[in-house]
C-alpha atoms as a PDB file:
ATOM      1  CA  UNK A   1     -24.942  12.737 -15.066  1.00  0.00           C
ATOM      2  CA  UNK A   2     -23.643  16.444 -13.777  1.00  0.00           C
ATOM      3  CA  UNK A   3     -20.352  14.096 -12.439  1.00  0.00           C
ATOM      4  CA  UNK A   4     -19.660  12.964 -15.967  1.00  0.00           C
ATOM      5  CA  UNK A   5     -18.475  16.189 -17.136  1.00  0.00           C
ATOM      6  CA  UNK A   6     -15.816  16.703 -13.992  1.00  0.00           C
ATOM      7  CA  UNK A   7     -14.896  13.477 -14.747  1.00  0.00           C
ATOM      8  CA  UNK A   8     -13.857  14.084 -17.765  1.00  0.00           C
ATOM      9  CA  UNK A   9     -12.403  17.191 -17.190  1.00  0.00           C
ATOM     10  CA  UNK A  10     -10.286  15.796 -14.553  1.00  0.00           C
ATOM     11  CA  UNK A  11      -9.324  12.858 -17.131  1.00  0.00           C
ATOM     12  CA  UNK A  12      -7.866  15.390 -19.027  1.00  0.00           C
ATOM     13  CA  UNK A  13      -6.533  17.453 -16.843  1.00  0.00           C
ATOM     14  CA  UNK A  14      -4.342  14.209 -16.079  1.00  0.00           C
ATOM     15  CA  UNK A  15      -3.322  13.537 -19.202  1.00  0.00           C
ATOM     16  CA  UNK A  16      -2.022  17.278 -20.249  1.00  0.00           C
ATOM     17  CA  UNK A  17      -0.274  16.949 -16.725  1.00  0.00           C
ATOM     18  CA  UNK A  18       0.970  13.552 -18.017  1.00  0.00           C
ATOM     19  CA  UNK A  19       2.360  14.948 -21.209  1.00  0.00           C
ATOM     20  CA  UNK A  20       3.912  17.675 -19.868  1.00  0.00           C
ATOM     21  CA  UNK A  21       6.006  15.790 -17.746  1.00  0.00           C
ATOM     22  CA  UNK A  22       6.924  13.739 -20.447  1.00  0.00           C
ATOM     23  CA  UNK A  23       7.898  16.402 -22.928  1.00  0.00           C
ATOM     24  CA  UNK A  24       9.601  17.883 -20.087  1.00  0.00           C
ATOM     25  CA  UNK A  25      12.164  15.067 -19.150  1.00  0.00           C
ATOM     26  CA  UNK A  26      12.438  14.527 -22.794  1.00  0.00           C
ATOM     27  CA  UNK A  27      13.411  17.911 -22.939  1.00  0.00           C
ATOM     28  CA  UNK A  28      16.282  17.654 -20.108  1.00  0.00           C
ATOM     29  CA  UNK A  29      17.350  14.265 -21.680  1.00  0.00           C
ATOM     30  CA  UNK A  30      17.719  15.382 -25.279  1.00  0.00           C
ATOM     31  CA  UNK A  31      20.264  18.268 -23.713  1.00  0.00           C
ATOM     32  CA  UNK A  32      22.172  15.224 -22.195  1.00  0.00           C
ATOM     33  CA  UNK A  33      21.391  16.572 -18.631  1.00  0.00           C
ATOM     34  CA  UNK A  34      20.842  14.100 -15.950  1.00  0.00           C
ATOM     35  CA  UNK A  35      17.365  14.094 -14.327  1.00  0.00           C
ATOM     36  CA  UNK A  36      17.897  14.235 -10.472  1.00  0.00           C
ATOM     37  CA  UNK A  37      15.319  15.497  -7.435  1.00  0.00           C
ATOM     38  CA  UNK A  38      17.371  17.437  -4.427  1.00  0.00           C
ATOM     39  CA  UNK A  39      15.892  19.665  -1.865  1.00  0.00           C
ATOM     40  CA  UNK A  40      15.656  22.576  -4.239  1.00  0.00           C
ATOM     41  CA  UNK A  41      13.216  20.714  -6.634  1.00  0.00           C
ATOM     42  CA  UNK A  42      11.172  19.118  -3.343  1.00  0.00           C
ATOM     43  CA  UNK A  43      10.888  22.836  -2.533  1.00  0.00           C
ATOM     44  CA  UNK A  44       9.609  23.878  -5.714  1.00  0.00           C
ATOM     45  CA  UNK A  45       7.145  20.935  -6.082  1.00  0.00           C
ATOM     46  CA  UNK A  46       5.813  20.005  -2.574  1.00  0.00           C
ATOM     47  CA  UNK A  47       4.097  23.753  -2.888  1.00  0.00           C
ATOM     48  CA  UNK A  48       2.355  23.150  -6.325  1.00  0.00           C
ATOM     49  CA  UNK A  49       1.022  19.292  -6.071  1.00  0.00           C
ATOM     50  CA  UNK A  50      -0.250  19.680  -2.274  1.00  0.00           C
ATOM     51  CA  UNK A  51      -2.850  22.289  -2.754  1.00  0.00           C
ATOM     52  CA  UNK A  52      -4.391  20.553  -5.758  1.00  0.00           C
ATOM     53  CA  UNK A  53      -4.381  17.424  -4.286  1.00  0.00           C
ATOM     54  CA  UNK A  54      -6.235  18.811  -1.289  1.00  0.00           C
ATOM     55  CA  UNK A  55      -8.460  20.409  -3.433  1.00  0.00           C
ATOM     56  CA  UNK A  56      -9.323  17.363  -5.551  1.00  0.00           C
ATOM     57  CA  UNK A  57      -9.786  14.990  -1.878  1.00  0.00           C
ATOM     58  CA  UNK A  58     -12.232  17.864  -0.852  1.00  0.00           C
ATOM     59  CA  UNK A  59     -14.336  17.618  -4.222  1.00  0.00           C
ATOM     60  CA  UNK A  60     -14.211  13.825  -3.904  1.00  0.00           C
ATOM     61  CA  UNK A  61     -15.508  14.063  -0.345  1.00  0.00           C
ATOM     62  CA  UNK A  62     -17.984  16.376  -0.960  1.00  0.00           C
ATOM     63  CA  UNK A  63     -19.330  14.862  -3.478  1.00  0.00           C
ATOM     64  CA  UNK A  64     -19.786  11.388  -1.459  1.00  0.00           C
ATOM     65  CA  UNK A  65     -21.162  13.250   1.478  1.00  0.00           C
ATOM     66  CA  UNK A  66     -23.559  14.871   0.062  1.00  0.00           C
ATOM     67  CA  UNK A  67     -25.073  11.984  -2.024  1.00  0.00           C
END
């Protein structure tokens, strides 16, 4: 029962990740700007989504090791 309130936190964690992404290519697109990924943006996100990733596998593994 202590997992069901992660869980939900991480549901919803998704989804405001989910709609922000959404609002922000809406964003470019309603400017007319095309929506392209070169090195720059690679740069930019490789640095933000790999830490929380390997944060969320540890807490996943933990939490199955430990059981």
């Amino acid at each position: 029962m202590q997992d069901s309130a992660f869980t939900i936190f991480i549901v919803f964690g998704f989804i405001w990740v989910l709609m922000g992404a959404v609002g922000l290519i809406a964003l470019f697109k309603s400017e007319g700007q095309e929506i392209r990924f070169d090195k720059w943006g690679l740069i930019v996100f490789v640095p933000i989504i790999v830490p929380i990733a390997i944060v969320l596998l540890y807490q996943v593994v933990k939490t199955f090791i430990l059981q």
